[in-house]
N, C-alpha and C. Protein backbone atom coordinates (compact mmCIF):
# COMPACT_ATOMS: atom_id res chain seq x y z
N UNK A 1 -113.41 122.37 150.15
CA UNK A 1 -112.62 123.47 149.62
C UNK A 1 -111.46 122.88 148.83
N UNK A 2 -111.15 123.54 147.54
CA UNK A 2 -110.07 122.65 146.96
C UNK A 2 -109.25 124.39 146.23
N UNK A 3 -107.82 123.51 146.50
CA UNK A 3 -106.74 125.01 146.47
C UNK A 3 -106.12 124.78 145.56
N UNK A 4 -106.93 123.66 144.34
CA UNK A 4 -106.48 123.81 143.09
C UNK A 4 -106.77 124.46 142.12
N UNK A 5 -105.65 125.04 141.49
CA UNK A 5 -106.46 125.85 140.01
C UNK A 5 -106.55 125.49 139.33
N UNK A 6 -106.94 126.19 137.80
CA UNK A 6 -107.30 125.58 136.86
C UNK A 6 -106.00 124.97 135.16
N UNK A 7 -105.17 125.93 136.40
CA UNK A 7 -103.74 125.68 135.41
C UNK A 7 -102.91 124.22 136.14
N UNK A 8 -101.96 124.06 135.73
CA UNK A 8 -100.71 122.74 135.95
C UNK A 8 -100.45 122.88 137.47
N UNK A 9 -100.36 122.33 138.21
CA UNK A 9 -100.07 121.88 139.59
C UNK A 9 -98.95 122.29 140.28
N UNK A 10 -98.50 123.43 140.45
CA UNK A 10 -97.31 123.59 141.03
C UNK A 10 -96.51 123.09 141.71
N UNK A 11 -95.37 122.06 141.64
CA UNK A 11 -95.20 121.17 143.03
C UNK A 11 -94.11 122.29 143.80
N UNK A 12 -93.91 123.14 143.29
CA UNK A 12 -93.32 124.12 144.60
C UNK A 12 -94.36 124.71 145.37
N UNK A 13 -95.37 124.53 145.38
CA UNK A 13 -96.45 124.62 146.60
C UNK A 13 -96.53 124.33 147.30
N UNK A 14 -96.40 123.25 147.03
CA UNK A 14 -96.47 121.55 147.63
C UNK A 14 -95.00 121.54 149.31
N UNK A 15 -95.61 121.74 150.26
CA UNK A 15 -94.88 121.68 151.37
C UNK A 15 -95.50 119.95 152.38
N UNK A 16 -94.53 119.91 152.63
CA UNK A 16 -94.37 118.80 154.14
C UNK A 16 -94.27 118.77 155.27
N UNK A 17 -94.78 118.12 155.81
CA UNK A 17 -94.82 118.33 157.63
C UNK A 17 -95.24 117.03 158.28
N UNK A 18 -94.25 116.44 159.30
CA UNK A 18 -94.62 115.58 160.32
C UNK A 18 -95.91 115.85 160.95
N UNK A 19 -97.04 114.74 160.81
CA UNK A 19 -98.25 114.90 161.02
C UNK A 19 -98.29 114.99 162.96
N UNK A 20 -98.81 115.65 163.36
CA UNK A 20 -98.83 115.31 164.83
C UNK A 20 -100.47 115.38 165.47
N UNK A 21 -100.53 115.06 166.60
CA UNK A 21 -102.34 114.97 167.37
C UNK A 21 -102.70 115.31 166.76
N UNK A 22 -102.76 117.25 166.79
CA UNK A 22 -103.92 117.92 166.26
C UNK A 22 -104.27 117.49 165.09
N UNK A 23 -103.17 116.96 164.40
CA UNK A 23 -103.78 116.28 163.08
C UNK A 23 -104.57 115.41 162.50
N UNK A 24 -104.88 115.02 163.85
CA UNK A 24 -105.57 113.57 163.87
C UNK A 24 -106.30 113.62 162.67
N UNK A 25 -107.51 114.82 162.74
CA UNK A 25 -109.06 115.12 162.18
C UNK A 25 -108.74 114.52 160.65
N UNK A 26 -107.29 115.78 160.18
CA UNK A 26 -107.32 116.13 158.86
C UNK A 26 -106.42 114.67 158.44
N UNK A 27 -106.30 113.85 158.87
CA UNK A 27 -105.26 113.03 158.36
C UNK A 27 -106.44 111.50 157.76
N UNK A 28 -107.39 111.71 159.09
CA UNK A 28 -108.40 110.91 158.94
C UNK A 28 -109.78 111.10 157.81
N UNK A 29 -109.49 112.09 157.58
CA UNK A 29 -110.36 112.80 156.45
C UNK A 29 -110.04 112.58 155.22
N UNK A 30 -108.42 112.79 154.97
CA UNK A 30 -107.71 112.50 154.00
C UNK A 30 -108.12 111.29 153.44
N UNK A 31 -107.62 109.69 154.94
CA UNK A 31 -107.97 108.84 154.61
C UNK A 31 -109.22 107.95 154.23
N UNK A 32 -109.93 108.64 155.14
CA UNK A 32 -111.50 108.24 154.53
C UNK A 32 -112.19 109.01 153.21
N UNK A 33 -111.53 109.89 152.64
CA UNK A 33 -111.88 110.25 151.66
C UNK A 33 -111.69 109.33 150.42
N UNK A 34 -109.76 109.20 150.36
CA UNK A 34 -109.28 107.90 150.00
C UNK A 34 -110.02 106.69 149.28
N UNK A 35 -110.01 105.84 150.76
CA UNK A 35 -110.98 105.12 150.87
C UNK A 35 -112.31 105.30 150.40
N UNK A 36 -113.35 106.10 150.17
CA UNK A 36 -114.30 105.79 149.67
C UNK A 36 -113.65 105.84 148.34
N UNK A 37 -113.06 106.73 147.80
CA UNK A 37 -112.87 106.50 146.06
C UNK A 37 -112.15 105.04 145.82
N UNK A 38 -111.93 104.61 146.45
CA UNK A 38 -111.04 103.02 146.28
C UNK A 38 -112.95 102.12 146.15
N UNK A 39 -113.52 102.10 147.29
CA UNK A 39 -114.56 101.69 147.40
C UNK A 39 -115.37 101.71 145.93
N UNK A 40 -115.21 102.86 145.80
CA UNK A 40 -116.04 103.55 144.64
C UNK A 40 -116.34 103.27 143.12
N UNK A 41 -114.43 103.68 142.85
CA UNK A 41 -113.86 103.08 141.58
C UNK A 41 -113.46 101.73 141.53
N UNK A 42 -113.06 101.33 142.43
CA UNK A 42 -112.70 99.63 142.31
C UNK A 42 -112.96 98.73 142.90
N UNK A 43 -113.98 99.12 144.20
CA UNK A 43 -114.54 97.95 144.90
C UNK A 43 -114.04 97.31 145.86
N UNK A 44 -113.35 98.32 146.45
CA UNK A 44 -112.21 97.46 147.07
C UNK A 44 -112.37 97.87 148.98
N UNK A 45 -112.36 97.44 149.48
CA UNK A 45 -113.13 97.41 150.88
C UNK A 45 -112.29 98.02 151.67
N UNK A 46 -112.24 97.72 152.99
CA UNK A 46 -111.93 98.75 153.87
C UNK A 46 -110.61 99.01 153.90
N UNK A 47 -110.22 100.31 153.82
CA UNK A 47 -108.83 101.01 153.61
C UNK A 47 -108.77 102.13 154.62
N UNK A 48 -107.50 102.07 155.37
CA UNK A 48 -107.33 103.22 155.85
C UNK A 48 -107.23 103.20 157.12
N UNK A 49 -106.82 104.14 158.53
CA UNK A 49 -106.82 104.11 159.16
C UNK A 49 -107.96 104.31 159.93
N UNK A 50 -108.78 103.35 161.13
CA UNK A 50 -109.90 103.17 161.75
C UNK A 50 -109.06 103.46 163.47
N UNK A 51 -109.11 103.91 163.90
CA UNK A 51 -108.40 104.13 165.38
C UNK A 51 -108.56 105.60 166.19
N UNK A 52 -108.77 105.40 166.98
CA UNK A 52 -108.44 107.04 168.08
C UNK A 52 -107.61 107.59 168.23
N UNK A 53 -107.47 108.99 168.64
CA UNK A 53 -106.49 109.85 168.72
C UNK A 53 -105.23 109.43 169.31
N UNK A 54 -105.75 108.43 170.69
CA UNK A 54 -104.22 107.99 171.63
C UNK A 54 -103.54 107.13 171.20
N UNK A 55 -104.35 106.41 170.28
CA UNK A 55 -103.63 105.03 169.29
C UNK A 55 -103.36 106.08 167.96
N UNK A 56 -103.39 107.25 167.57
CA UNK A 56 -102.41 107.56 166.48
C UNK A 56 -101.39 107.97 167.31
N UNK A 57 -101.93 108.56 168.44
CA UNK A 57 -100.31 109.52 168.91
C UNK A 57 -99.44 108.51 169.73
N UNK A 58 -99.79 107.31 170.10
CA UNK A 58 -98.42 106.01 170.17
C UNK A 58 -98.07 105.81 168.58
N UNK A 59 -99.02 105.40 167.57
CA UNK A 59 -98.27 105.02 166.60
C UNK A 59 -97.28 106.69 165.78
N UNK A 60 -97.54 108.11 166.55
CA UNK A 60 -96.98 108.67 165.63
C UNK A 60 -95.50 108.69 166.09
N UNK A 61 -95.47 107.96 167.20
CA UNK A 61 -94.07 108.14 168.03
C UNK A 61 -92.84 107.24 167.43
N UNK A 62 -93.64 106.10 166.94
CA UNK A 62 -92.87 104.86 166.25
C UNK A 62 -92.47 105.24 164.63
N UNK A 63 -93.80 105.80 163.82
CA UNK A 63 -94.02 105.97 162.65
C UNK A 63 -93.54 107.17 162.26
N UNK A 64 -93.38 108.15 161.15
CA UNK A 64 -93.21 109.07 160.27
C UNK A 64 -94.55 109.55 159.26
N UNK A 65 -95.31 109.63 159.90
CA UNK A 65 -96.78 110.06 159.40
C UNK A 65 -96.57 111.72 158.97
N UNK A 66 -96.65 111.73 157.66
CA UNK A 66 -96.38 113.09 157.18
C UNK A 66 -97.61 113.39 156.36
N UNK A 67 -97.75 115.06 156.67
CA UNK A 67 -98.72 115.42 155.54
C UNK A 67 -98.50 116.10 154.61
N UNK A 68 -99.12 116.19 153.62
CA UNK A 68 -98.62 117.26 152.01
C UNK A 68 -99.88 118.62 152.24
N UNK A 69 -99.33 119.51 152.08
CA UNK A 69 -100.38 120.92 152.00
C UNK A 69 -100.00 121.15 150.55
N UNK A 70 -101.18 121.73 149.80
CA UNK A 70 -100.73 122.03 148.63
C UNK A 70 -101.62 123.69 148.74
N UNK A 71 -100.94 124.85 149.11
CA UNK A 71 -101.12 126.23 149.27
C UNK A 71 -102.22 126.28 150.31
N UNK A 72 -101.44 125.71 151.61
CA UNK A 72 -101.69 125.68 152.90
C UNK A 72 -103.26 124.57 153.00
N UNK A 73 -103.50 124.01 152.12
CA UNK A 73 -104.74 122.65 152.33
C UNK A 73 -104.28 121.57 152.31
N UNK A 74 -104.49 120.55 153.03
CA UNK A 74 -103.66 119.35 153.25
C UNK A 74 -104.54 118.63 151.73
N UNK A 75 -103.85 118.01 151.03
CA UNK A 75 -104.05 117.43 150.17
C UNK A 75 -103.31 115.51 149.54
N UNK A 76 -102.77 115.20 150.80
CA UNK A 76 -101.87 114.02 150.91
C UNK A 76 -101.24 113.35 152.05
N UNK A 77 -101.02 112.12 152.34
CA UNK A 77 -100.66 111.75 153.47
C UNK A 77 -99.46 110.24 152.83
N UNK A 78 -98.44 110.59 153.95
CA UNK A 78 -98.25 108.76 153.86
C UNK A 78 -97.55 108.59 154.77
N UNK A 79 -97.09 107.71 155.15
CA UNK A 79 -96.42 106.91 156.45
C UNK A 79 -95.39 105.98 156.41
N UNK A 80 -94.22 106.21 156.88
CA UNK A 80 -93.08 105.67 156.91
C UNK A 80 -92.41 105.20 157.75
N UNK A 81 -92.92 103.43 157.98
CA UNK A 81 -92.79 102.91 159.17
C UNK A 81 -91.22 102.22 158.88
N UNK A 82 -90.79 101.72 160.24
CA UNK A 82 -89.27 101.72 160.71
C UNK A 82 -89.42 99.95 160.58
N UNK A 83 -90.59 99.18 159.92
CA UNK A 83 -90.53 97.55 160.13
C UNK A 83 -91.31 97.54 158.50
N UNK A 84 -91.53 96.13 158.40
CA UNK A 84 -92.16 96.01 157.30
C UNK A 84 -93.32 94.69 157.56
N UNK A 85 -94.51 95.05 157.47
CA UNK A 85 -95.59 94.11 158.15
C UNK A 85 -95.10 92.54 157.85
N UNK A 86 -95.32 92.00 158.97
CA UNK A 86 -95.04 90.20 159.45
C UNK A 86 -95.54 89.66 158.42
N UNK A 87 -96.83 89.65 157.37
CA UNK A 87 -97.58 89.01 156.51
C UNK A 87 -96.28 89.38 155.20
N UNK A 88 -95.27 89.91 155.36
CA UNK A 88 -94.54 89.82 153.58
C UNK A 88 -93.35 88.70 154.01
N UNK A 89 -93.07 88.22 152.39
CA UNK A 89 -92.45 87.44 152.81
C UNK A 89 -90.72 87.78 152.48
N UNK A 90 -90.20 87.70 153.48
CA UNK A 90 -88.86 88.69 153.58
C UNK A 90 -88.10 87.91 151.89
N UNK A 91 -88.09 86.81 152.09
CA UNK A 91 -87.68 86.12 150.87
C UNK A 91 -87.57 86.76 149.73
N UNK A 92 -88.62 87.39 149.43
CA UNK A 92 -88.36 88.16 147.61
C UNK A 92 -87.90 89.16 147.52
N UNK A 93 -87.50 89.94 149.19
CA UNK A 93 -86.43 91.00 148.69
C UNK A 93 -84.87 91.41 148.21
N UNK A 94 -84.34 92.09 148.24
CA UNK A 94 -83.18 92.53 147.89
C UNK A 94 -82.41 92.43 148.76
N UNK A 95 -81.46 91.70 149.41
CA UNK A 95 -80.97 91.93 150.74
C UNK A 95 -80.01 93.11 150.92
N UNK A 96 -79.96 94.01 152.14
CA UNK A 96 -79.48 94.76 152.33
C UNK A 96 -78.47 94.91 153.45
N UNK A 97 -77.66 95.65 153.79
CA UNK A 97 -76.73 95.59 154.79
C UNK A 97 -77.34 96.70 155.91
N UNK A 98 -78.55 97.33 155.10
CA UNK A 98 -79.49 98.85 156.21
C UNK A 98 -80.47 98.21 156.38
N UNK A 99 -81.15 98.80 157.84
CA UNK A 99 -82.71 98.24 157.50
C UNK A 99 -83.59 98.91 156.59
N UNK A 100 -84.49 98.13 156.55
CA UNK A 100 -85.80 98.40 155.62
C UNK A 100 -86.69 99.27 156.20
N UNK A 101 -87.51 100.28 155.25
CA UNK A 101 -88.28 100.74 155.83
C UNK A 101 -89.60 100.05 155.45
N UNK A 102 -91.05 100.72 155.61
CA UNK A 102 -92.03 100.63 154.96
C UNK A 102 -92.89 101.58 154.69
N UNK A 103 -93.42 101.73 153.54
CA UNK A 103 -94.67 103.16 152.96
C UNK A 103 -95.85 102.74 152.79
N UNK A 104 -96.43 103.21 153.77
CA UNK A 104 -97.84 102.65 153.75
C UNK A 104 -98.85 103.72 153.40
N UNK A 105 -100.00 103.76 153.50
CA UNK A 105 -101.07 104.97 153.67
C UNK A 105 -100.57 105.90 152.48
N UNK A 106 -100.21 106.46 151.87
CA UNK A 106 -99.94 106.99 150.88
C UNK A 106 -101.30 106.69 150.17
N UNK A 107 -101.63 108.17 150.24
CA UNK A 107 -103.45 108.74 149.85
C UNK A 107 -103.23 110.25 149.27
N UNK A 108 -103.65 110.36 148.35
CA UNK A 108 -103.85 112.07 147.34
C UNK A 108 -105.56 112.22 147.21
N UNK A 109 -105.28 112.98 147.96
CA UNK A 109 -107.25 113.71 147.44
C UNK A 109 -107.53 113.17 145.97
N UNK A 110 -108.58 112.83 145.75
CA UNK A 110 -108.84 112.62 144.23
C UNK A 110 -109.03 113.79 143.77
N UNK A 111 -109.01 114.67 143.68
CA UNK A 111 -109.65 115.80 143.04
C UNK A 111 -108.08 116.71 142.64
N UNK A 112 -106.78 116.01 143.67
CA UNK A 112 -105.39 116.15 143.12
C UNK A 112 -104.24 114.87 142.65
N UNK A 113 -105.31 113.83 142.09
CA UNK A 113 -104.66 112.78 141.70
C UNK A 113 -103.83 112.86 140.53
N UNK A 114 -103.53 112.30 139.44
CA UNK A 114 -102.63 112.35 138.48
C UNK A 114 -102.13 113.39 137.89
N UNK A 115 -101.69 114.29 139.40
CA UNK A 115 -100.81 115.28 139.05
C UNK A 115 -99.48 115.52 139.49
N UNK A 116 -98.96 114.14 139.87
CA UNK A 116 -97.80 113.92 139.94
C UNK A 116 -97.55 114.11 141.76
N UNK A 117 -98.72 114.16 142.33
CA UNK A 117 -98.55 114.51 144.06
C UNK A 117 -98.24 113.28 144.38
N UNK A 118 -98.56 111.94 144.15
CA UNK A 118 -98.30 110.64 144.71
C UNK A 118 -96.79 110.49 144.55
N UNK A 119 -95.96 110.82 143.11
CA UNK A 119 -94.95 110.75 143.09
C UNK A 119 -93.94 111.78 143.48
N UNK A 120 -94.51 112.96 144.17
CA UNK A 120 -93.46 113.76 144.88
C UNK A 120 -93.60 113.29 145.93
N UNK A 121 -94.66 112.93 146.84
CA UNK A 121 -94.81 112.08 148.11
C UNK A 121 -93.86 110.97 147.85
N UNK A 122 -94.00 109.95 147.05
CA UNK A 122 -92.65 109.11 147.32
C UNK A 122 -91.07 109.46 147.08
N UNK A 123 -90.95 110.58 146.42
CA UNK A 123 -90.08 110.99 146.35
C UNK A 123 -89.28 111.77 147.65
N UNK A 124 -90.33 112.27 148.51
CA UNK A 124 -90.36 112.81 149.45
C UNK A 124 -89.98 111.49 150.42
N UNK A 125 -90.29 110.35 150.49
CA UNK A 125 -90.20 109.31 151.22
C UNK A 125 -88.92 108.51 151.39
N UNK A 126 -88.35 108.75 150.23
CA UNK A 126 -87.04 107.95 149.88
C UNK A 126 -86.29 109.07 150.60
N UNK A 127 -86.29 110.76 150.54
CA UNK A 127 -85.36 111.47 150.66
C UNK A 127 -85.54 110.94 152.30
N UNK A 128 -86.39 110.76 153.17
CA UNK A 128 -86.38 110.44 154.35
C UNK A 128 -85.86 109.38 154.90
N UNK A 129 -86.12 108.23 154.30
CA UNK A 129 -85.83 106.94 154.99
C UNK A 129 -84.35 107.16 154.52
N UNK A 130 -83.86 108.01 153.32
CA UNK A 130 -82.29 108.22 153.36
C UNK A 130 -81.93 108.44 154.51
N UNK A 131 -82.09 109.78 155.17
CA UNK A 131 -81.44 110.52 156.33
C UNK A 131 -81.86 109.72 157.50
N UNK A 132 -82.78 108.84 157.67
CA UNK A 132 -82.61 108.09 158.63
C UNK A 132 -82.05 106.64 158.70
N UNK A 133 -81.12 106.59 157.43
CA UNK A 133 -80.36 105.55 157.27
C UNK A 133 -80.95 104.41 156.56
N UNK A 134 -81.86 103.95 156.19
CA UNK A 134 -82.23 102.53 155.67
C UNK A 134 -81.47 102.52 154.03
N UNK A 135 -81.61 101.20 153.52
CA UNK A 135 -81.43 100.94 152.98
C UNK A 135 -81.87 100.51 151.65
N UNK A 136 -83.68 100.91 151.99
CA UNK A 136 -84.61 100.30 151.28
C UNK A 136 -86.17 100.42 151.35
N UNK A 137 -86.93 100.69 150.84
CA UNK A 137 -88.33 101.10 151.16
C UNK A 137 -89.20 99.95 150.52
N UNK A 138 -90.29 99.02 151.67
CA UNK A 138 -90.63 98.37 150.64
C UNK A 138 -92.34 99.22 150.59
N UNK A 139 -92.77 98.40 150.06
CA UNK A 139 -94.23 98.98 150.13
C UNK A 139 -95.31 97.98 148.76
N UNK A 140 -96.58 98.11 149.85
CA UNK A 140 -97.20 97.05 148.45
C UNK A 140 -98.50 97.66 147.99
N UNK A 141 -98.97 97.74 146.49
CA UNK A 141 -100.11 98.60 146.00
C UNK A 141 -100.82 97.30 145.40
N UNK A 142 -102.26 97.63 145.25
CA UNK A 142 -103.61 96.87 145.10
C UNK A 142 -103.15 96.16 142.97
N UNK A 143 -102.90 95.19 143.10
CA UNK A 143 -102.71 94.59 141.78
C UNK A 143 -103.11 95.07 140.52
N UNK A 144 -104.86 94.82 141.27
CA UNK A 144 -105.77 95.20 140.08
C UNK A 144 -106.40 96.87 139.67
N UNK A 145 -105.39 97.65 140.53
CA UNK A 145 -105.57 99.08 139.99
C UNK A 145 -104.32 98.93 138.96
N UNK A 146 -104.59 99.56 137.88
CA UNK A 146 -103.54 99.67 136.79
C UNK A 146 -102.90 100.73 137.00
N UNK A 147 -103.53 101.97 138.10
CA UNK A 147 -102.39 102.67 138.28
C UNK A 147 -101.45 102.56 139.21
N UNK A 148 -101.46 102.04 139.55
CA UNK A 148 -100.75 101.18 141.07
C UNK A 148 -99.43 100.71 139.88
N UNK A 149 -99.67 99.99 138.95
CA UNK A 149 -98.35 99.26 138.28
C UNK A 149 -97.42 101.08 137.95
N UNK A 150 -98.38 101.41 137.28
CA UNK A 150 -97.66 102.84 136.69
C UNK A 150 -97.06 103.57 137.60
N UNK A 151 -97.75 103.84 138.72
CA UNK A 151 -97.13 104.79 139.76
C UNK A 151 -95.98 103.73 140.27
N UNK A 152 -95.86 102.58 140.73
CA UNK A 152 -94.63 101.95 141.43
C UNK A 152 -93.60 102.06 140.07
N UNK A 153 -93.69 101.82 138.97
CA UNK A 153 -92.34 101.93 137.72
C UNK A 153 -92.21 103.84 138.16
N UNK A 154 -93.21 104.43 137.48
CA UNK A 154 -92.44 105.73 138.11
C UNK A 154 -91.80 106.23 138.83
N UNK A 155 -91.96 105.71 140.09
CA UNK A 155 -91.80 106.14 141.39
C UNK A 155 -90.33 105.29 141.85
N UNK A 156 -90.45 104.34 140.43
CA UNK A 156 -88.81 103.77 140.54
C UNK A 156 -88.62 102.41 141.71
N UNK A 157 -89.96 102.02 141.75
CA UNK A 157 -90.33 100.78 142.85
C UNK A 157 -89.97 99.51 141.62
N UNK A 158 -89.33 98.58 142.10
CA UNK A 158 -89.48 97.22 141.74
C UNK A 158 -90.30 95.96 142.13
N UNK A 159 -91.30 95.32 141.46
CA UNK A 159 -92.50 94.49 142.27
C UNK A 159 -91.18 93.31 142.08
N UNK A 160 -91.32 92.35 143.25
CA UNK A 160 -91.14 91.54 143.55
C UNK A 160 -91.79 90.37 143.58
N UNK A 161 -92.81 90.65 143.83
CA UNK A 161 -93.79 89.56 144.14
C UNK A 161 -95.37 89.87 144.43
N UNK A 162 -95.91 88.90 144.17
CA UNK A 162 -97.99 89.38 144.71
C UNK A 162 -98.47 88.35 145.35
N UNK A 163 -98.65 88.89 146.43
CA UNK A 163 -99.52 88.02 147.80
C UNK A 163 -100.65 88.38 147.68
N UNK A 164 -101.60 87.80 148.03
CA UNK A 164 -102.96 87.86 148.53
C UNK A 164 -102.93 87.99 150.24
N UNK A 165 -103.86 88.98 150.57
CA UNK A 165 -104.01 89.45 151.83
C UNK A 165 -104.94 90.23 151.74
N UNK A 166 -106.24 90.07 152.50
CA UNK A 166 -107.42 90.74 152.91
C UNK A 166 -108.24 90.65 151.20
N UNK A 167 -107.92 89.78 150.84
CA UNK A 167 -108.97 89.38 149.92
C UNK A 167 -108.90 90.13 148.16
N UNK A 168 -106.88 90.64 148.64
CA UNK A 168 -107.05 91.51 147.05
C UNK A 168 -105.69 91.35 146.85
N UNK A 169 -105.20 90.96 145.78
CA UNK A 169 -103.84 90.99 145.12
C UNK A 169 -103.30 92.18 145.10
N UNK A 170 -101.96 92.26 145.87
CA UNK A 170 -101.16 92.98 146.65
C UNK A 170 -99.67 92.81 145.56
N UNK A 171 -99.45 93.78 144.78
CA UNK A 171 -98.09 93.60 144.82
C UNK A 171 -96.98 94.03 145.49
N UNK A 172 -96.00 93.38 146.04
CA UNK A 172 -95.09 93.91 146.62
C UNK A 172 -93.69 94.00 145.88
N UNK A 173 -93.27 95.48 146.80
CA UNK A 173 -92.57 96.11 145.57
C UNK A 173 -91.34 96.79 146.77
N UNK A 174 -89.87 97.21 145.87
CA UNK A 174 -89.31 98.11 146.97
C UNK A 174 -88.36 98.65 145.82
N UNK A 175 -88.15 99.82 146.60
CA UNK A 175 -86.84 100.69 145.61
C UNK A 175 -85.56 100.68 147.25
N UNK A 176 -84.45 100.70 146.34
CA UNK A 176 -83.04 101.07 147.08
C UNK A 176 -82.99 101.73 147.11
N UNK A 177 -82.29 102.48 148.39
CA UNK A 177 -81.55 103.80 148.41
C UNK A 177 -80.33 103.80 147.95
């Protein structure tokens, strides 16, 4: 079912909500949907969250797992963790006097992609890790998607640097609050 029309994308539609249990289904749907179009269009292997309900609902306790409805259909997800994974290397960032957050999972239905939902989701992300004080969001997108460069300049991200990890050039990137 898709609750898009055939006109421009309204982003006052577009509502947010802390993902919780019951969400498990639709969050995992999201992401495996995701994921196959990554698979699909670029070849790019396993993405996404693989885990059970009791291992999301410990990680939703730690994390900020939010979903996007776009006229009540979930159409987006991303996650806004309170650390930034052990594999980056703290070195190429910006130092800050707040902690850092991290944005991970950040997934748009394809069928509502380049309509600007990825970048109200991060926009939506920064307004958060504001009110919970950090200082900084990092987050890293797949090299060799070219929209990955476009969406992090939009979205007002600075790459820092590109690691290799799990077999695909990773740039890593962060915007200030």
């Amino acid at each position: 079912m898709s609750a898009k029309s055939d006109s421009i994308l309204n982003h006052a539609n577009l509502s947010l909500h802390r993902a919780r249990v019951t969400d498990f289904g639709v969050l995992q749907a999201l992401l495996d949907d995701c994921a196959a179009t990554l698979r699909v269009r670029y070849g790019i292997g396993p993405w996404g969250i693989a885990t059970t309900a009791r291992q999301m609902e410990r990680h939703m306790t730690r994390h900020h797992i939010m979903l996007v409805h776009y006229l009540g259909v979930a159409v987006a997800t991303f996650t806004l963790a309170p650390t930034t994974p052990s594999w980056y290397p703290t070195d190429i960032f910006t130092p800050t006097p707040k902690p850092v957050s991290y944005l991970y999972n950040l997934c748009v239905l394809p069928s509502f992609q380049g309509q600007g939902v990825g970048l109200w989701c991060a926009g939506k992300a920064v307004e958060l890790a504001f009110t919970q004080g950090y200082g900084a969001i990092h987050c890293d997108l797949y090299a060799e998607i070219s929209e990955s460069h476009r969406f992090a300049h939009n979205a007002g991200f600075m790459w820092c640097s590109d690691i290799t990890y799990a077999s695909h050039i990773h740039m890593l990137c962060e915007k200030l609050i």
